[in-house]
PDB file of N, CA and C in Angstrom:
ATOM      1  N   UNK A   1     -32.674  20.860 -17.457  1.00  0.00           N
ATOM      2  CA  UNK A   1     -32.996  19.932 -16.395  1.00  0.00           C
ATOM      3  C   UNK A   1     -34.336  20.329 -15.795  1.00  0.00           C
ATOM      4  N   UNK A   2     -35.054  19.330 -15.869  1.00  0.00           N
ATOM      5  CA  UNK A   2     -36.388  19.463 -14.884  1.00  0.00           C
ATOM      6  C   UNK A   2     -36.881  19.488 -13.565  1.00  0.00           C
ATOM      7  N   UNK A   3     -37.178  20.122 -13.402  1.00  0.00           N
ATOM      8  CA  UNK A   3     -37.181  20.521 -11.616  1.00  0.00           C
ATOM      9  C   UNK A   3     -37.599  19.275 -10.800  1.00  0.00           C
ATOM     10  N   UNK A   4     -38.033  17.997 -11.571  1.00  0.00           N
ATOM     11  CA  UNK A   4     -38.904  16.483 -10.662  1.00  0.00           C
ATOM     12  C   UNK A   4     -37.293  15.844 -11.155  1.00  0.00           C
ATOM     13  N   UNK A   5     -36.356  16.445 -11.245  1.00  0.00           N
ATOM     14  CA  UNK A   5     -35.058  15.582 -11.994  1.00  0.00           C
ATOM     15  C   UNK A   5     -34.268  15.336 -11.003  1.00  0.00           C
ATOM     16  N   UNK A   6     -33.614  14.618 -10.562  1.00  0.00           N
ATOM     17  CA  UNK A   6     -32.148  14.305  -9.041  1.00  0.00           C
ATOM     18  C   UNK A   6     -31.136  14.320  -9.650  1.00  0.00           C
ATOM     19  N   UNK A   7     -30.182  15.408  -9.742  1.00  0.00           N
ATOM     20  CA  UNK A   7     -28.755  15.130 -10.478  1.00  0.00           C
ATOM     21  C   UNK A   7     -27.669  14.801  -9.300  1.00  0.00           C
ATOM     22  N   UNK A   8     -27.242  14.572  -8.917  1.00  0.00           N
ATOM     23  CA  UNK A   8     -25.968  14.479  -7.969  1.00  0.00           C
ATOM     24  C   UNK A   8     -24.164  14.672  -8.134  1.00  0.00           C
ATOM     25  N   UNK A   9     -24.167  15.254  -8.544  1.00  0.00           N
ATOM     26  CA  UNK A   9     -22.480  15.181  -8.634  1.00  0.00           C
ATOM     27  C   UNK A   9     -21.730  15.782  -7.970  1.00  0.00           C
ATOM     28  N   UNK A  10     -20.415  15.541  -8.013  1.00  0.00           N
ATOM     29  CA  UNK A  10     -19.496  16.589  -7.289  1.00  0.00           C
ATOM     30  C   UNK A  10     -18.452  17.341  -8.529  1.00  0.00           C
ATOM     31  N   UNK A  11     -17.924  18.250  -8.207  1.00  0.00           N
ATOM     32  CA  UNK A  11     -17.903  19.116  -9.141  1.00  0.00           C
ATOM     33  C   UNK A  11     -16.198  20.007  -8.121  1.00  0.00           C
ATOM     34  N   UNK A  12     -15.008  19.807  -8.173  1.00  0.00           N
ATOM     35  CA  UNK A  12     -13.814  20.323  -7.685  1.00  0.00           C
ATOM     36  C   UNK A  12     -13.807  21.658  -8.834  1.00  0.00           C
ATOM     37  N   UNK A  13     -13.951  23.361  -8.229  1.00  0.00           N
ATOM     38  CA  UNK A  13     -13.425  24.145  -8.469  1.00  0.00           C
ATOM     39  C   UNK A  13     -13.084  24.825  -7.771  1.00  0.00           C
ATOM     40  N   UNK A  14     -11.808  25.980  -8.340  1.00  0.00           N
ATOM     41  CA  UNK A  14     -11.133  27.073  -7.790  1.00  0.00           C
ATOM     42  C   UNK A  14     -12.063  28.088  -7.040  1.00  0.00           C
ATOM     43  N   UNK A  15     -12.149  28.552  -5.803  1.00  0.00           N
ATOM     44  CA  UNK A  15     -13.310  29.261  -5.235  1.00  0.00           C
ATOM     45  C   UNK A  15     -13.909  30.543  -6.200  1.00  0.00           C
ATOM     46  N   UNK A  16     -12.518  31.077  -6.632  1.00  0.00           N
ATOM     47  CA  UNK A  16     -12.432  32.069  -7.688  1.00  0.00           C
ATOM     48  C   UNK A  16     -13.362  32.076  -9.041  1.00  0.00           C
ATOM     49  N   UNK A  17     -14.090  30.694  -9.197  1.00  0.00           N
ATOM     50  CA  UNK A  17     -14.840  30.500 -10.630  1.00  0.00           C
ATOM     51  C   UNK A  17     -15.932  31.074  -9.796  1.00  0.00           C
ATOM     52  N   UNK A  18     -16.306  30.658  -8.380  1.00  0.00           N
ATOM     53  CA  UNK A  18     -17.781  30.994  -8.249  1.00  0.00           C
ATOM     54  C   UNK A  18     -18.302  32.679  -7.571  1.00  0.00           C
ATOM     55  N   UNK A  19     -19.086  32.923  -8.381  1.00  0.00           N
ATOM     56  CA  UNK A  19     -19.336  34.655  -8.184  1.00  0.00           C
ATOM     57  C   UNK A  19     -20.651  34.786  -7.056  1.00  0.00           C
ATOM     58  N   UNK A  20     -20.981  35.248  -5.922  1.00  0.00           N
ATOM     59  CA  UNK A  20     -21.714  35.808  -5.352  1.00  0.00           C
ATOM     60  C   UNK A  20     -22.102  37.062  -5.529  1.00  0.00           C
ATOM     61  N   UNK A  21     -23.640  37.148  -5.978  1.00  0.00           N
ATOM     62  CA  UNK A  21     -24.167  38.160  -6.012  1.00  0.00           C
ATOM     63  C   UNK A  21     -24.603  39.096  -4.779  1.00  0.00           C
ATOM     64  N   UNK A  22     -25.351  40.308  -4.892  1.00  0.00           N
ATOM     65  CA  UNK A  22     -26.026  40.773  -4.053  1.00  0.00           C
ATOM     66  C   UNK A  22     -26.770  40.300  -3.211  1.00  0.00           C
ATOM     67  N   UNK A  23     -28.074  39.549  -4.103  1.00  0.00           N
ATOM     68  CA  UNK A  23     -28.557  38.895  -3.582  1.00  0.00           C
ATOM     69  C   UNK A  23     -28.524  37.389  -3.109  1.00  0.00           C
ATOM     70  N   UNK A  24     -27.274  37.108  -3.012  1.00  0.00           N
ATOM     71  CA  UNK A  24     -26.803  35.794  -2.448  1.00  0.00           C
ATOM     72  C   UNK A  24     -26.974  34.870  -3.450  1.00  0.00           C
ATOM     73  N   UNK A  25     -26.988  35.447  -4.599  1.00  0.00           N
ATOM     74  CA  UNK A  25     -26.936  33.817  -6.048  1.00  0.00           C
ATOM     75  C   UNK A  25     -25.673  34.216  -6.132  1.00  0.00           C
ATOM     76  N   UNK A  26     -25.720  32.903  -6.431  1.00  0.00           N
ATOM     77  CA  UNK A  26     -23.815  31.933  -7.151  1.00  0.00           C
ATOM     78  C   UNK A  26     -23.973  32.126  -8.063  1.00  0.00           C
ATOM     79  N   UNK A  27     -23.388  32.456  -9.126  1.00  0.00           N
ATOM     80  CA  UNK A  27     -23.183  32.463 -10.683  1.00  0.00           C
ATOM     81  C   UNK A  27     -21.878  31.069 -10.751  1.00  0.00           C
ATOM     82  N   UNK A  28     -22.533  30.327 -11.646  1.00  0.00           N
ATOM     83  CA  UNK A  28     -21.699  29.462 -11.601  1.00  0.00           C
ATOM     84  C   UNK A  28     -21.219  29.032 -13.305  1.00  0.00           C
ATOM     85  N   UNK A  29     -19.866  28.985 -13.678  1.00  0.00           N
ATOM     86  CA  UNK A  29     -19.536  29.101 -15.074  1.00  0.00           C
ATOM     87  C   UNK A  29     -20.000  28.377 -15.819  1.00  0.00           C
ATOM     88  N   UNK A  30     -20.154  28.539 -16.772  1.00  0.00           N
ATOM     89  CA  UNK A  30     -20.944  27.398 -17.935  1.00  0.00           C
ATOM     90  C   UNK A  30     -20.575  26.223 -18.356  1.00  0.00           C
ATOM     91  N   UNK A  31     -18.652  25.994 -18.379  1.00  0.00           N
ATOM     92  CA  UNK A  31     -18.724  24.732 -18.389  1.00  0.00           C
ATOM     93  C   UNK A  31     -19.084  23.875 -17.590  1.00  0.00           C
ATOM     94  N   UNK A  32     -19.694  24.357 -16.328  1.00  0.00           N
ATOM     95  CA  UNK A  32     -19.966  23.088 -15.200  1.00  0.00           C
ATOM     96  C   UNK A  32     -20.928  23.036 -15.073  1.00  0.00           C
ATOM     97  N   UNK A  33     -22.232  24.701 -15.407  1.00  0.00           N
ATOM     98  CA  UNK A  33     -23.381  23.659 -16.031  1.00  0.00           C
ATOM     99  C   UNK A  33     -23.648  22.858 -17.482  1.00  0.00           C
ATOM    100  N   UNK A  34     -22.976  23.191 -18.294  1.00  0.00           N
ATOM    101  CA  UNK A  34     -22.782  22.280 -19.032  1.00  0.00           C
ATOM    102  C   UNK A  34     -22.693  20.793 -18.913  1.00  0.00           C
ATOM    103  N   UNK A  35     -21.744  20.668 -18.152  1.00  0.00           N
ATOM    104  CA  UNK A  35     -21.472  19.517 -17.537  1.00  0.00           C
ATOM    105  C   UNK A  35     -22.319  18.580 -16.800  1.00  0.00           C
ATOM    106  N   UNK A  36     -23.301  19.671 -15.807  1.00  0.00           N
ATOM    107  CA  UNK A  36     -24.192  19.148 -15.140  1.00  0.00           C
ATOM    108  C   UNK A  36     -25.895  18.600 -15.569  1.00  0.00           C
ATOM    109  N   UNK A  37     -25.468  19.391 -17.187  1.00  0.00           N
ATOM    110  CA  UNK A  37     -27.068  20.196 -17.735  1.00  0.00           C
ATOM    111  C   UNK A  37     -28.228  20.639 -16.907  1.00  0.00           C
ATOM    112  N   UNK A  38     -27.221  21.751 -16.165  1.00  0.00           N
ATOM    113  CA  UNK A  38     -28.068  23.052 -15.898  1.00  0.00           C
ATOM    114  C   UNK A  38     -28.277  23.548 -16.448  1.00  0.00           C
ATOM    115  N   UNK A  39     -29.705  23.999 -16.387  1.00  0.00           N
ATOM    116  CA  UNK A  39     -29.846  25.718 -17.758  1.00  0.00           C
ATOM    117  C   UNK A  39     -29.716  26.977 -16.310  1.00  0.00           C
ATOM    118  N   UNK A  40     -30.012  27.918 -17.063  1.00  0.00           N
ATOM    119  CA  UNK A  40     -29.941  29.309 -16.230  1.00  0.00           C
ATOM    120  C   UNK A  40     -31.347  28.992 -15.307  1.00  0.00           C
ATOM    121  N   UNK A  41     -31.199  29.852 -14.418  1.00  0.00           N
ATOM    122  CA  UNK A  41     -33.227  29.842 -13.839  1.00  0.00           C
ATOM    123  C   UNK A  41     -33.181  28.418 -13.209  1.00  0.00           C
ATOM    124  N   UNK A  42     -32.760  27.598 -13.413  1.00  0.00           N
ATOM    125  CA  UNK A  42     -32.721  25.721 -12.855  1.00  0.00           C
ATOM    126  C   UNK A  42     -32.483  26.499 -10.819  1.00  0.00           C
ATOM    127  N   UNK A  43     -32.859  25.658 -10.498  1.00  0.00           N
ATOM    128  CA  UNK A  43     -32.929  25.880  -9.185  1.00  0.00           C
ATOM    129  C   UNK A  43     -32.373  24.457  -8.572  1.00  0.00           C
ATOM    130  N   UNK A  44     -30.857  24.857  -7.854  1.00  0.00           N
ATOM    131  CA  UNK A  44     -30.380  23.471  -7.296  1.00  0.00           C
ATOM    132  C   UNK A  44     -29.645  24.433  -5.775  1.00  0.00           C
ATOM    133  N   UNK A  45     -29.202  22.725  -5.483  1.00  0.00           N
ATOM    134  CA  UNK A  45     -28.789  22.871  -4.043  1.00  0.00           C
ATOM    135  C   UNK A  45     -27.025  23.259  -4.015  1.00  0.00           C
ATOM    136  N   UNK A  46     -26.499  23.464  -3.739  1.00  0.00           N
ATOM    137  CA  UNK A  46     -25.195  23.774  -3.328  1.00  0.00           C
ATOM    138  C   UNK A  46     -24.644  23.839  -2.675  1.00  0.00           C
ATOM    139  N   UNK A  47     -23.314  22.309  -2.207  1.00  0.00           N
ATOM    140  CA  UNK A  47     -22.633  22.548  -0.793  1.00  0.00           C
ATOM    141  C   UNK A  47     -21.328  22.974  -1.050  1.00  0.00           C
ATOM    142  N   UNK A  48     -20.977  23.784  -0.633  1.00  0.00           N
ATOM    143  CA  UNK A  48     -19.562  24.150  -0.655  1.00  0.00           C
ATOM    144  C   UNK A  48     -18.889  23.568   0.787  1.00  0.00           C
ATOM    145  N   UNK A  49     -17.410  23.292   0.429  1.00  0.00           N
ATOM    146  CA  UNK A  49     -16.823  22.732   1.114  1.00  0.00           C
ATOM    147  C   UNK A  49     -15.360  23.008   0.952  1.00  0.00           C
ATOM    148  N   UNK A  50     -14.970  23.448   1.859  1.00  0.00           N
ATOM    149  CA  UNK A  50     -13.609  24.267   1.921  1.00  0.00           C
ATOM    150  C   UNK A  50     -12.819  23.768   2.678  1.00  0.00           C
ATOM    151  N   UNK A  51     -11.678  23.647   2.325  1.00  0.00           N
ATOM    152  CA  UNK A  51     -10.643  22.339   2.806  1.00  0.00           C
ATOM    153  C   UNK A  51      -9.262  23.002   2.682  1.00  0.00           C
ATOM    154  N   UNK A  52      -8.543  23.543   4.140  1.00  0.00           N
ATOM    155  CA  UNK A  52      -7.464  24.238   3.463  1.00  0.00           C
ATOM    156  C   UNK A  52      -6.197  22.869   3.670  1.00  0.00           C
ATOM    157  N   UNK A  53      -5.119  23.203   3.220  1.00  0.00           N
ATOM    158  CA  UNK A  53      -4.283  22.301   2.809  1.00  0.00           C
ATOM    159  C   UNK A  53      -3.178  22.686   3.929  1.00  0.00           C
ATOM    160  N   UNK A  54      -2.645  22.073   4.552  1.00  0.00           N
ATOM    161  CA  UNK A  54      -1.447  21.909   5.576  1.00  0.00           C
ATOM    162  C   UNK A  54      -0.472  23.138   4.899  1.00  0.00           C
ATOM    163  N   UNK A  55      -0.161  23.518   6.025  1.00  0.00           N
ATOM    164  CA  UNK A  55       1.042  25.084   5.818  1.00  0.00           C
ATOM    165  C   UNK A  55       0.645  26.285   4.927  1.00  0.00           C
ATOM    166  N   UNK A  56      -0.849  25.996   4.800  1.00  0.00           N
ATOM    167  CA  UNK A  56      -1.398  27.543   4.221  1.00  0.00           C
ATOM    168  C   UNK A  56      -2.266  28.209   5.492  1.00  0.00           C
ATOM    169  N   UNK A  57      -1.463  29.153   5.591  1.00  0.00           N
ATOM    170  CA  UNK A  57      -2.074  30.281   7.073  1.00  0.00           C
ATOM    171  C   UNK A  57      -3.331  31.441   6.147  1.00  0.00           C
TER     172      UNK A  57
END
């Protein structure tokens, strides 16, 4: 994907797929850049959004 490119999607995973580094990068698994056609090095935005579900304390 080219950095002048607009991809938009939404993308539902387990918090557990996504890895935080040291330095505050996400490692994010390959089938979803796959999915997205991200390569590695691609530079995108990322909202996370966390939604807990009724009767989980």
């Amino acid at each position: 994907m080219k950095n002048d490119e607009k991809f938009t999607g939404t993308e539902t995973v387990p918090l557990g797929l996504l890895r935080v580094g040291d330095q505050g990068k996400i490692t994010i698994p390959y089938h979803i850049r796959k999915r997205f056609g991200i390569s590695k090095g691609d530079l995108i935005e990322v909202t996370i959004v966390v939604k807990l579900k009724e009767g989980i304390k």
